[in-house]
PDB file of N, CA and C in Angstrom:
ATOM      1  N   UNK A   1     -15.052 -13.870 -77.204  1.00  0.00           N
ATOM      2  CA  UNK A   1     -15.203 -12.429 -77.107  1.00  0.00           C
ATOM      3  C   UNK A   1     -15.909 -11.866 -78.332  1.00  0.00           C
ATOM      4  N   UNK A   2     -15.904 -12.644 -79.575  1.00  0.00           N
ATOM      5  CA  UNK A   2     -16.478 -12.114 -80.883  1.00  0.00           C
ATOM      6  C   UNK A   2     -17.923 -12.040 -80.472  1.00  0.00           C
ATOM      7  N   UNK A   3     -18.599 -13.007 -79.632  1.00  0.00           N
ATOM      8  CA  UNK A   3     -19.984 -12.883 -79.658  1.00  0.00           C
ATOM      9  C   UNK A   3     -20.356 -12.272 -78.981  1.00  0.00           C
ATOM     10  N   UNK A   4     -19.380 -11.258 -77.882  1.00  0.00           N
ATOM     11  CA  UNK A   4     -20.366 -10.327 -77.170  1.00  0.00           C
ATOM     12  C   UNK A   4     -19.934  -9.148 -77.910  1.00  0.00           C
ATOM     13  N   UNK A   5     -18.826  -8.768 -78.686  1.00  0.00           N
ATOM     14  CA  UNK A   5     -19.223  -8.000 -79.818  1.00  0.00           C
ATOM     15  C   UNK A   5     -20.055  -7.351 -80.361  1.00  0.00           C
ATOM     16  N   UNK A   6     -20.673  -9.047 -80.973  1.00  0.00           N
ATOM     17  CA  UNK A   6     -21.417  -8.856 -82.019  1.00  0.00           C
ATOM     18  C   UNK A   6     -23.458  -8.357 -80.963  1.00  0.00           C
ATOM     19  N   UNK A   7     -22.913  -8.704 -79.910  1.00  0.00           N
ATOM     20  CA  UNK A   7     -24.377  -7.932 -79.205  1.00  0.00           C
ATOM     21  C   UNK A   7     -24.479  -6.720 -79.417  1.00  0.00           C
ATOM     22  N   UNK A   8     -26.167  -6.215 -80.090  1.00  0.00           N
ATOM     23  CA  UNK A   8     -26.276  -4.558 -79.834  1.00  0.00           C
ATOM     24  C   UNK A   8     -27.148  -4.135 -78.918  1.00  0.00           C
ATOM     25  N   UNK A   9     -26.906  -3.847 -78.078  1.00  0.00           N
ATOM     26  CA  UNK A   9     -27.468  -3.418 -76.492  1.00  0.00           C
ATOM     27  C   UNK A   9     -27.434  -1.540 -76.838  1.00  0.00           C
ATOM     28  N   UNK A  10     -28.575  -1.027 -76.906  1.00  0.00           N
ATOM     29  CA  UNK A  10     -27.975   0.481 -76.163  1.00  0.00           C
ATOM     30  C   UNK A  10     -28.283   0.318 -74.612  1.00  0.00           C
ATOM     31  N   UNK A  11     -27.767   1.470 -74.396  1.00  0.00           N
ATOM     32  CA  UNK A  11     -27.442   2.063 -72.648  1.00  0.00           C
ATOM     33  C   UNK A  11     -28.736   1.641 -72.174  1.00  0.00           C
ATOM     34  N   UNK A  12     -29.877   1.484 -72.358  1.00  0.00           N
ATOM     35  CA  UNK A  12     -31.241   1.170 -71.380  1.00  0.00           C
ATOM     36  C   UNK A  12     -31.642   0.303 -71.342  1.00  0.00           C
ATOM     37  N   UNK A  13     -30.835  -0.720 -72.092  1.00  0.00           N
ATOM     38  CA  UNK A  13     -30.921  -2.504 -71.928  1.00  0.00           C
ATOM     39  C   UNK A  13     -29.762  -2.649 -71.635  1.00  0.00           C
ATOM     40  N   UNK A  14     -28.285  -2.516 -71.135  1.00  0.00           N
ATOM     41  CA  UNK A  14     -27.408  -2.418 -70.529  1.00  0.00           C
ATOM     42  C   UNK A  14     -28.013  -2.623 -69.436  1.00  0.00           C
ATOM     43  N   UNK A  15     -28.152  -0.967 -68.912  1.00  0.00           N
ATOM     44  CA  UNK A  15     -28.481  -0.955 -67.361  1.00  0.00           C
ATOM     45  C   UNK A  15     -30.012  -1.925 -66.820  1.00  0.00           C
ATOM     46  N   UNK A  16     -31.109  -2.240 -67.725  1.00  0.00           N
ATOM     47  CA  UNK A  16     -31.718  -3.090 -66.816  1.00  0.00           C
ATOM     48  C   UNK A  16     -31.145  -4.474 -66.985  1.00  0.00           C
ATOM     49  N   UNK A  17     -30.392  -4.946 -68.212  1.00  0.00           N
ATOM     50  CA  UNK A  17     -29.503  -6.197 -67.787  1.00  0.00           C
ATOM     51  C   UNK A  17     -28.521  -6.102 -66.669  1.00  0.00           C
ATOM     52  N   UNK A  18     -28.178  -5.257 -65.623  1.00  0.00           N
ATOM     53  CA  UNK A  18     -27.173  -5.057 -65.093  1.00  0.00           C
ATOM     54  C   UNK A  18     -27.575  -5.116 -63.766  1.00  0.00           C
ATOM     55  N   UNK A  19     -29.118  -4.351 -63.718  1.00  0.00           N
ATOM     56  CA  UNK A  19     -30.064  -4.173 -62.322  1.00  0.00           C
ATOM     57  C   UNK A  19     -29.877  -5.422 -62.672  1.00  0.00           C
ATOM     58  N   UNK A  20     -30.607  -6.417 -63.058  1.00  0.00           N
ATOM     59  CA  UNK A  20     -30.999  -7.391 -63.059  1.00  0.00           C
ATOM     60  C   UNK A  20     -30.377  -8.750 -62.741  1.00  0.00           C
ATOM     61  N   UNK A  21     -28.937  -8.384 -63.525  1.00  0.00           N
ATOM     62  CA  UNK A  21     -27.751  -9.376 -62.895  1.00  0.00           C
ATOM     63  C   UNK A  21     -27.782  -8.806 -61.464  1.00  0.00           C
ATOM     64  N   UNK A  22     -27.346  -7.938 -61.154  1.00  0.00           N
ATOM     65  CA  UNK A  22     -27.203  -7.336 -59.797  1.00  0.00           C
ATOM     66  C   UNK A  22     -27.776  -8.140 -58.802  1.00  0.00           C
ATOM     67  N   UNK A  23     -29.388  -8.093 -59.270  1.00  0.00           N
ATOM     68  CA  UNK A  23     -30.867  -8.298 -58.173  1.00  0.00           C
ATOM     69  C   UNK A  23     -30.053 -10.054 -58.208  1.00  0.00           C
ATOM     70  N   UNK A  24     -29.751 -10.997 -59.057  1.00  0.00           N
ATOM     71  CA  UNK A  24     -29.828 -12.123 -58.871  1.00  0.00           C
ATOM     72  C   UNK A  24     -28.629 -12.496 -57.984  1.00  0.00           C
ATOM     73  N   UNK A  25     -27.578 -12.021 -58.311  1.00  0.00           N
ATOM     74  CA  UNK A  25     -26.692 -11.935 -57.525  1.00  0.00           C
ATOM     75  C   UNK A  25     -26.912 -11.842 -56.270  1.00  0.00           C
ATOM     76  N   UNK A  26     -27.258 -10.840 -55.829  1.00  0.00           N
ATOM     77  CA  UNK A  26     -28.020 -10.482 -54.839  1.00  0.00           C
ATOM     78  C   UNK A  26     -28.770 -11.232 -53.987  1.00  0.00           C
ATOM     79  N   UNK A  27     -29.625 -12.018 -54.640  1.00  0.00           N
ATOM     80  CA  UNK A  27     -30.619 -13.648 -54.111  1.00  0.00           C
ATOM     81  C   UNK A  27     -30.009 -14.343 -54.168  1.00  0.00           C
ATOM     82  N   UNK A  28     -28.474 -14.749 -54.952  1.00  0.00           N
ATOM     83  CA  UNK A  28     -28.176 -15.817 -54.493  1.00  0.00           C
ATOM     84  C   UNK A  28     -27.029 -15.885 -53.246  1.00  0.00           C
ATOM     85  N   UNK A  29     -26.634 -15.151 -53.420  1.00  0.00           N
ATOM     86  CA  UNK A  29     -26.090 -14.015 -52.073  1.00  0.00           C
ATOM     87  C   UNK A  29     -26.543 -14.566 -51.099  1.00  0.00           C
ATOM     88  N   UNK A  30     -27.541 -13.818 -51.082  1.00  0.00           N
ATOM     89  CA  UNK A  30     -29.009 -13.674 -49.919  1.00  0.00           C
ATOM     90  C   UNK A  30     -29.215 -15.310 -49.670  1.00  0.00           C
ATOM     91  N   UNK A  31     -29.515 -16.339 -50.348  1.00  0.00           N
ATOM     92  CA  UNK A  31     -29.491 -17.947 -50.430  1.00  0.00           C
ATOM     93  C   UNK A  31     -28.193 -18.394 -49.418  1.00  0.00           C
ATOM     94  N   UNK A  32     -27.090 -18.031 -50.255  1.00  0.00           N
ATOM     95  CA  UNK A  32     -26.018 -18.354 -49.246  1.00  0.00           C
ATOM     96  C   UNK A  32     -26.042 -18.500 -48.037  1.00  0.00           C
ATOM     97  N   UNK A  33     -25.709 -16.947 -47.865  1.00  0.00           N
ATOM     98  CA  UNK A  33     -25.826 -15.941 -46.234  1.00  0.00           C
ATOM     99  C   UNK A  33     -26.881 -16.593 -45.605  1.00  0.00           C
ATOM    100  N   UNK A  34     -27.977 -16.411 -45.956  1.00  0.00           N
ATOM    101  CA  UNK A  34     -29.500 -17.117 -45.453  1.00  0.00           C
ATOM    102  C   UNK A  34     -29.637 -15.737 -44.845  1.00  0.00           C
ATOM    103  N   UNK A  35     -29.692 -14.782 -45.793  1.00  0.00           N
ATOM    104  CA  UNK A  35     -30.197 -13.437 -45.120  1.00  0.00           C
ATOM    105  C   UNK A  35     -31.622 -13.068 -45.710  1.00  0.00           C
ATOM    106  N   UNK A  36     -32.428 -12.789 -45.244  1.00  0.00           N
ATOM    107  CA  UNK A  36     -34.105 -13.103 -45.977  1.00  0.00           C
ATOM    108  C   UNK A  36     -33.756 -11.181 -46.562  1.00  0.00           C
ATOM    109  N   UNK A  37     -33.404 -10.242 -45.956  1.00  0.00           N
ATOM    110  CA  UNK A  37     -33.162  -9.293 -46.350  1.00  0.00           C
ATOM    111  C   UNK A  37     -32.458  -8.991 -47.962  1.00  0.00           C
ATOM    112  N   UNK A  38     -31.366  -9.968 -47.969  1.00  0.00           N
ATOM    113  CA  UNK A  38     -30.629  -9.628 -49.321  1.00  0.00           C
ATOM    114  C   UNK A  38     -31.194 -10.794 -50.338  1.00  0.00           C
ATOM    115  N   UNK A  39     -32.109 -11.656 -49.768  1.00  0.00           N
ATOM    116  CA  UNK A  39     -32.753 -12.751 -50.775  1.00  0.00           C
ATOM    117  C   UNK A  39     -34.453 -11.430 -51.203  1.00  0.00           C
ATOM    118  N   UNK A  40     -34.964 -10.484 -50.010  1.00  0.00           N
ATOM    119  CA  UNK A  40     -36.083  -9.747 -50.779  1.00  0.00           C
ATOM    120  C   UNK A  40     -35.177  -8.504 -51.768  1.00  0.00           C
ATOM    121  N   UNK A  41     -34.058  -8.366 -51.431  1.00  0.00           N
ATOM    122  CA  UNK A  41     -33.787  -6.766 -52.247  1.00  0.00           C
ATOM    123  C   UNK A  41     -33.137  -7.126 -53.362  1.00  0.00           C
ATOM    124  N   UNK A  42     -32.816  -8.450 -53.721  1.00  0.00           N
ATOM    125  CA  UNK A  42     -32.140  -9.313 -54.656  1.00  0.00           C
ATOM    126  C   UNK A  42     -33.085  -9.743 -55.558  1.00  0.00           C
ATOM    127  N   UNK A  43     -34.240  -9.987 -55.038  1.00  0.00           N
ATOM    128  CA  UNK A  43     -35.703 -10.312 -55.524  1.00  0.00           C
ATOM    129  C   UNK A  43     -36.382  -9.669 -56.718  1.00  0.00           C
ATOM    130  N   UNK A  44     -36.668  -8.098 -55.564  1.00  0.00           N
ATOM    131  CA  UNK A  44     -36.534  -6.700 -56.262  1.00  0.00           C
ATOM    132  C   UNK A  44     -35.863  -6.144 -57.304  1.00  0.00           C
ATOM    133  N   UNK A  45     -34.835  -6.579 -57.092  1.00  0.00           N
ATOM    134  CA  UNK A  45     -33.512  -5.897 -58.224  1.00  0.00           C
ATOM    135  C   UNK A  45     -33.545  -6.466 -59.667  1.00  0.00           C
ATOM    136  N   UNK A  46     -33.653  -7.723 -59.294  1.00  0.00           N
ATOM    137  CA  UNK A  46     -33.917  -8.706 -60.364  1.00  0.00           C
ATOM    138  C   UNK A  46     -35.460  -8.661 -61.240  1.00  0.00           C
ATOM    139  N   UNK A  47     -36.792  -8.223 -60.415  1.00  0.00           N
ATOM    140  CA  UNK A  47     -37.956  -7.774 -61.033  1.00  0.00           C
ATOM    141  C   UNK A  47     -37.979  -6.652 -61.631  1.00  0.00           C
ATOM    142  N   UNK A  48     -37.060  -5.576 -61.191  1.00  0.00           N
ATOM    143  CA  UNK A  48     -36.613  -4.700 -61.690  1.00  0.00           C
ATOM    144  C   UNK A  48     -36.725  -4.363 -62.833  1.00  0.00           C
ATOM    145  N   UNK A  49     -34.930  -4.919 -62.877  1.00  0.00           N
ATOM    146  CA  UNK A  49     -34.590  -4.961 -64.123  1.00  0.00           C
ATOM    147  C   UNK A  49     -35.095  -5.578 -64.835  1.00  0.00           C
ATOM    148  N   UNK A  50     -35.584  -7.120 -64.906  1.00  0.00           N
ATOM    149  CA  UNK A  50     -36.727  -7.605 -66.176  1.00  0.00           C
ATOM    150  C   UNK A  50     -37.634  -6.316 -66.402  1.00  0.00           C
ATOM    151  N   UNK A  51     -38.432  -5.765 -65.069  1.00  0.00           N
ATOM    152  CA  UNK A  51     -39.365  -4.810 -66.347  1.00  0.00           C
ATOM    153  C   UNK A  51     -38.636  -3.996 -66.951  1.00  0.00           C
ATOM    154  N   UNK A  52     -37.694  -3.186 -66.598  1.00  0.00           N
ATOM    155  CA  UNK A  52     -36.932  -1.815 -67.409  1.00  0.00           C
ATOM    156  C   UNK A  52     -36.179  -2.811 -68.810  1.00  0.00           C
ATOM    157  N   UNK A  53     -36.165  -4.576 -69.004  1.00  0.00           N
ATOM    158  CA  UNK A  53     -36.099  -4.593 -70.235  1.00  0.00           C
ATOM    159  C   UNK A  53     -37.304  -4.966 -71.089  1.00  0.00           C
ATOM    160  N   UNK A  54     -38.041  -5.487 -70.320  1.00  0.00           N
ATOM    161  CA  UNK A  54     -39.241  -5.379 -71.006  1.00  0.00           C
ATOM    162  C   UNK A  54     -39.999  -4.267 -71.718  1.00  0.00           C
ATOM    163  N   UNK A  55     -39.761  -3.496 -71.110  1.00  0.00           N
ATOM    164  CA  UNK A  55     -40.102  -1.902 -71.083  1.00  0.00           C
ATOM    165  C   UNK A  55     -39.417  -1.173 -72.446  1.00  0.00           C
ATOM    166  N   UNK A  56     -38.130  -2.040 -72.079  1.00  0.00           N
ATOM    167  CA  UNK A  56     -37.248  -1.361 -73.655  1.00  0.00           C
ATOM    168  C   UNK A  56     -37.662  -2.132 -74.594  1.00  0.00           C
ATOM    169  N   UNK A  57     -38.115  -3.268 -74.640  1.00  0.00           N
ATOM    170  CA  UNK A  57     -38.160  -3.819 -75.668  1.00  0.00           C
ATOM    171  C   UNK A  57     -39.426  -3.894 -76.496  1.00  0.00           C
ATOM    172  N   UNK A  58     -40.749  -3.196 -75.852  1.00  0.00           N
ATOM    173  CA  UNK A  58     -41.927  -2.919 -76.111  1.00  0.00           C
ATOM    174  C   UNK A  58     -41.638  -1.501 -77.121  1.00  0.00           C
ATOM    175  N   UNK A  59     -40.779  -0.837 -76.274  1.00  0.00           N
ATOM    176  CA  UNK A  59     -40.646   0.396 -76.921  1.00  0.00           C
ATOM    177  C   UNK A  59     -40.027   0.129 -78.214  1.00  0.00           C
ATOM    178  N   UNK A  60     -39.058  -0.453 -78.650  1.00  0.00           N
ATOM    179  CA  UNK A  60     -38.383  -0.766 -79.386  1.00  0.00           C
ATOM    180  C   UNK A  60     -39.310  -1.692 -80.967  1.00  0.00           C
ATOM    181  N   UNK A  61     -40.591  -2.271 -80.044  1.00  0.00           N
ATOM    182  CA  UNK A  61     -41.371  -3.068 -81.240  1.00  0.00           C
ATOM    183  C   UNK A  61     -42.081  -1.697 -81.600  1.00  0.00           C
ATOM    184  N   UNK A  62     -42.106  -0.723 -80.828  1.00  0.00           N
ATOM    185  CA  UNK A  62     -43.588   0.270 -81.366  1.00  0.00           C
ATOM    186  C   UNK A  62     -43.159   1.175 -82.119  1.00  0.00           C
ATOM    187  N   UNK A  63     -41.482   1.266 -82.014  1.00  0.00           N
ATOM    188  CA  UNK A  63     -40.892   1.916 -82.807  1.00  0.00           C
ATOM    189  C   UNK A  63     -40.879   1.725 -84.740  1.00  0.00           C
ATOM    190  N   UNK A  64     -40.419   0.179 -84.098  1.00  0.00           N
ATOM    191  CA  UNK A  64     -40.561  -0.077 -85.674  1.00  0.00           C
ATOM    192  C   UNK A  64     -42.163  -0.492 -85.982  1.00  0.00           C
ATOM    193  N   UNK A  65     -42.807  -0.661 -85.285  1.00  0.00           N
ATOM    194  CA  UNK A  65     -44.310  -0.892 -86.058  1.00  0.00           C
ATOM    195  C   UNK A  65     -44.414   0.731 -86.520  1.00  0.00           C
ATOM    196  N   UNK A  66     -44.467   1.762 -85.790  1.00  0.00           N
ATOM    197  CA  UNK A  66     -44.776   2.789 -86.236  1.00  0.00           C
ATOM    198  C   UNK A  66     -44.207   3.449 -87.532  1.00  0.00           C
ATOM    199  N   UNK A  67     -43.202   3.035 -87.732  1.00  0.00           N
ATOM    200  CA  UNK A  67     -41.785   2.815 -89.031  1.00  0.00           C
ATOM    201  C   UNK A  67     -42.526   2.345 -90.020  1.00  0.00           C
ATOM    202  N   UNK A  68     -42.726   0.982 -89.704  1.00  0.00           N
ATOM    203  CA  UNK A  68     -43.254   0.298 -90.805  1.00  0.00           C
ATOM    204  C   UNK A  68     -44.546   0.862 -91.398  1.00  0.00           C
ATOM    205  N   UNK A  69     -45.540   0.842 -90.214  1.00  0.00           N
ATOM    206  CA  UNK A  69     -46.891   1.958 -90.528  1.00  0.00           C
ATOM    207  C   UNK A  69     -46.581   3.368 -91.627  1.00  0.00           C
ATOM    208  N   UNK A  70     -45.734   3.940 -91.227  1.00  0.00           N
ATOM    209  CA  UNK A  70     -45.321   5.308 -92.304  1.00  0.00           C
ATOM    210  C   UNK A  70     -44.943   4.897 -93.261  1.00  0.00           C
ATOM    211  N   UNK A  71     -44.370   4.109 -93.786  1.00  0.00           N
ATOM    212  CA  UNK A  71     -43.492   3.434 -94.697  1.00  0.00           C
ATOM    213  C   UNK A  71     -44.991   2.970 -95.602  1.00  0.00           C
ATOM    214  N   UNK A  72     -45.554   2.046 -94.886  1.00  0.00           N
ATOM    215  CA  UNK A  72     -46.617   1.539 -95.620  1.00  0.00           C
ATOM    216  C   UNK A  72     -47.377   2.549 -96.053  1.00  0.00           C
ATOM    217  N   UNK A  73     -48.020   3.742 -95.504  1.00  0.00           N
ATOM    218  CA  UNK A  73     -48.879   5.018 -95.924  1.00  0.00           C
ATOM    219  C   UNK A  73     -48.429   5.607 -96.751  1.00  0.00           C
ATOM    220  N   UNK A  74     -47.048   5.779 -97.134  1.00  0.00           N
ATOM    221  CA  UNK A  74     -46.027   6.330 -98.150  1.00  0.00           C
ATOM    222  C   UNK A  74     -46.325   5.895 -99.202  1.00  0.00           C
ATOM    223  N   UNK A  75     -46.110   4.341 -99.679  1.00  0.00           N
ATOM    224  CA  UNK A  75     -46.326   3.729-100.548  1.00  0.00           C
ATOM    225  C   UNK A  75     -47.278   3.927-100.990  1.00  0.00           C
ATOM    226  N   UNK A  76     -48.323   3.177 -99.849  1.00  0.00           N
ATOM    227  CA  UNK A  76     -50.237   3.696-100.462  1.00  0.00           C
ATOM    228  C   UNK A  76     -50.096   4.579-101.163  1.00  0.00           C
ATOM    229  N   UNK A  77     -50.207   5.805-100.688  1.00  0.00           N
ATOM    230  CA  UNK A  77     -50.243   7.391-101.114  1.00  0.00           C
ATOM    231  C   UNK A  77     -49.669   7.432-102.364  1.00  0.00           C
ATOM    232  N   UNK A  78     -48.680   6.498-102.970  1.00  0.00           N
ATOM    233  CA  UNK A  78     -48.250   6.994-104.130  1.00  0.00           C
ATOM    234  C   UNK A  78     -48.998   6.155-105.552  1.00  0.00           C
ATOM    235  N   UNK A  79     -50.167   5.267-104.852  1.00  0.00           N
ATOM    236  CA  UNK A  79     -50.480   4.438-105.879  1.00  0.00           C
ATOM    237  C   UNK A  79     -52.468   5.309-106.290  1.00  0.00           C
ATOM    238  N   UNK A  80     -52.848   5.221-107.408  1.00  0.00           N
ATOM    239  CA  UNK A  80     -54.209   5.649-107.241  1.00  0.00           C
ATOM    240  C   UNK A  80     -55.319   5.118-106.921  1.00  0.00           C
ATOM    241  N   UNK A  81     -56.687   5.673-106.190  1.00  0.00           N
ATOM    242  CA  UNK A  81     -57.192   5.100-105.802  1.00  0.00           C
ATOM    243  C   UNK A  81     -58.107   3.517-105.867  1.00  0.00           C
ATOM    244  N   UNK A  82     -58.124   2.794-106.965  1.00  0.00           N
ATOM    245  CA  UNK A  82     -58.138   1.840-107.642  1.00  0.00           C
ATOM    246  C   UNK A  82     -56.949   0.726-107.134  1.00  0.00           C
ATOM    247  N   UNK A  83     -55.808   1.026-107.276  1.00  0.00           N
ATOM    248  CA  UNK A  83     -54.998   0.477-106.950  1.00  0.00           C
ATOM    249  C   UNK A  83     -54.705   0.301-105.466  1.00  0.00           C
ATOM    250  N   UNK A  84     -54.774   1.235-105.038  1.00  0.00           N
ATOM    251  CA  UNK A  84     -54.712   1.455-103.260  1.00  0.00           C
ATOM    252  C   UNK A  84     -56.084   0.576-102.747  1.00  0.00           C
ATOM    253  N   UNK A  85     -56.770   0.682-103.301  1.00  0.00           N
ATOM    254  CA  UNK A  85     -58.216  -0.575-103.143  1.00  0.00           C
ATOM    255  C   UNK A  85     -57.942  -1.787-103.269  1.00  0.00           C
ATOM    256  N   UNK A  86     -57.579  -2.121-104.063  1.00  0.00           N
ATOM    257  CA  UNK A  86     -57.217  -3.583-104.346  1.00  0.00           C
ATOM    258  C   UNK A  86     -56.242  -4.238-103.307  1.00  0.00           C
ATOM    259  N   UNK A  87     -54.910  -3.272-102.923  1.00  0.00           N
ATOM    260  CA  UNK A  87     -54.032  -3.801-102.319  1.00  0.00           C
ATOM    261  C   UNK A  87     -54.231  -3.710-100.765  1.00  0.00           C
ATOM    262  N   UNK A  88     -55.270  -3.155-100.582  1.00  0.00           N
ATOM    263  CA  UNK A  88     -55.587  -2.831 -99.298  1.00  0.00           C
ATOM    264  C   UNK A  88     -56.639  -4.216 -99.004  1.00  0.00           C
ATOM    265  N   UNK A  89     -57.612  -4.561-100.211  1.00  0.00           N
ATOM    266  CA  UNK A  89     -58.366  -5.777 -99.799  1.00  0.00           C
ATOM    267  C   UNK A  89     -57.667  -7.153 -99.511  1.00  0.00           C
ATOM    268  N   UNK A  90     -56.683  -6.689-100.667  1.00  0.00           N
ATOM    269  CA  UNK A  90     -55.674  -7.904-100.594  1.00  0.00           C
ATOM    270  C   UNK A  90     -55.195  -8.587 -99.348  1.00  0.00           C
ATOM    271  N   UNK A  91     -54.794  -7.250 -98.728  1.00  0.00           N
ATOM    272  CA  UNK A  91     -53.905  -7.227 -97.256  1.00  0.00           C
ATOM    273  C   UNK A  91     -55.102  -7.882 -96.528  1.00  0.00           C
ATOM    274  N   UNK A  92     -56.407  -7.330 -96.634  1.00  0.00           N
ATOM    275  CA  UNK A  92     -57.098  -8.160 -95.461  1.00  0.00           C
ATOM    276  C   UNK A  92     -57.605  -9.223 -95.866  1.00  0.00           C
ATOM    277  N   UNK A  93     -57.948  -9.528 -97.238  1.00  0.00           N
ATOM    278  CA  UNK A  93     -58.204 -11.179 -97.321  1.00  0.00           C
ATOM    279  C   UNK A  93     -56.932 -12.155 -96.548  1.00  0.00           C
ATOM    280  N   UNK A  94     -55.798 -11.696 -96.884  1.00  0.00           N
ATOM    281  CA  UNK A  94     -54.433 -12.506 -96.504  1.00  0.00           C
ATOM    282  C   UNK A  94     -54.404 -12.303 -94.983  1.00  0.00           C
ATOM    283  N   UNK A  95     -54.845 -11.332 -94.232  1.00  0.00           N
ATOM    284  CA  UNK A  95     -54.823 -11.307 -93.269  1.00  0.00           C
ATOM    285  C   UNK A  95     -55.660 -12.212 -92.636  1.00  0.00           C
ATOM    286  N   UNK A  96     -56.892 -12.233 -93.060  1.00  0.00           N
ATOM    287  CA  UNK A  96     -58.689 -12.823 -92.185  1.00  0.00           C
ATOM    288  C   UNK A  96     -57.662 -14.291 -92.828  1.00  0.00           C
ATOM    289  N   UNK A  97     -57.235 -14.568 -93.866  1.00  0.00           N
ATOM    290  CA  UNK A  97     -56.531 -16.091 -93.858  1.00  0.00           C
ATOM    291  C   UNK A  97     -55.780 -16.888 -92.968  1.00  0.00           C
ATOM    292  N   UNK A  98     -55.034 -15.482 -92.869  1.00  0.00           N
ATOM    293  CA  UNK A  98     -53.748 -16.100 -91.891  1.00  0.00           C
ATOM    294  C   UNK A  98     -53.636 -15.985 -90.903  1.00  0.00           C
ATOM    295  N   UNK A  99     -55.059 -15.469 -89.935  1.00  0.00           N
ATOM    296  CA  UNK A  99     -55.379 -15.418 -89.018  1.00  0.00           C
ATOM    297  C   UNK A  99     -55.250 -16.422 -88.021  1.00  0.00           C
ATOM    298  N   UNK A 100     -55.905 -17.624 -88.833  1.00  0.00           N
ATOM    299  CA  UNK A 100     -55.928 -18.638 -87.538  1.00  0.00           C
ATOM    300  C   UNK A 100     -54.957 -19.978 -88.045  1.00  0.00           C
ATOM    301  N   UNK A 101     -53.539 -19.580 -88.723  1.00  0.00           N
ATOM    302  CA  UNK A 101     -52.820 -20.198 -88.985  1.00  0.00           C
ATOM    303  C   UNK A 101     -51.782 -20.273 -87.592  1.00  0.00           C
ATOM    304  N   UNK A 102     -51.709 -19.227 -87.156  1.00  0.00           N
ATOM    305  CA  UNK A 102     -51.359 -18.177 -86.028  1.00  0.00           C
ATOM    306  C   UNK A 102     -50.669 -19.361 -84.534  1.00  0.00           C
ATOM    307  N   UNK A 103     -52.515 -20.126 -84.670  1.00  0.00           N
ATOM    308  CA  UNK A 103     -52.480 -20.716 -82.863  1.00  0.00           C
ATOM    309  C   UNK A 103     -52.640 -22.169 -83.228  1.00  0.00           C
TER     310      UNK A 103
END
């Protein structure tokens, strides 16, 4: 029980983990029964909910990229222009480097 605890879910990854259990349930249901009806709406339920968490969880990266983005402009902003040059080339030499470390 400690490790579902320690899960942090808000309410809109709840409910598409829940469509989603639902939808599978549902297909395997539908498998059982051999009802082609509750194997397509089980189908559904289950595509569902993967996108509504996918959906949260996109939102959730753009959140903090956008976080991090302000955070980073903050900093910049407080260094002078000389300095904000340098660390800015920096970032993209290390970047164009570590580019194709990547794949």
């Amino acid at each position: 029980m400690d490790r579902l605890d320690s899960i942090d879910l808000d309410q809109d990854e709840t409910v598409a983990l829940a469509v989603g259990a639902g939808g599978l349930a549902l297909l395997v249901l539908g498998m059982i029964a051999g009802s082609r009806a509750l194997r397509l709406l089980g189908l559904a339920s289950a595509a569902t909910g993967a996108g509504l968490f996918v959906r949260r969880k996109l939102e959730v990266r753009s959140e903090k990229i956008a976080e991090a983005e302000d955070k980073i402009r903050s900093e910049l902003d407080d260094l002078d222009p000389v300095a904000r040059a340098q660390v800015l080339a920096d970032i993209a030499r290390s970047g164009l480097s570590g580019s194709g470390s990547d794949s």
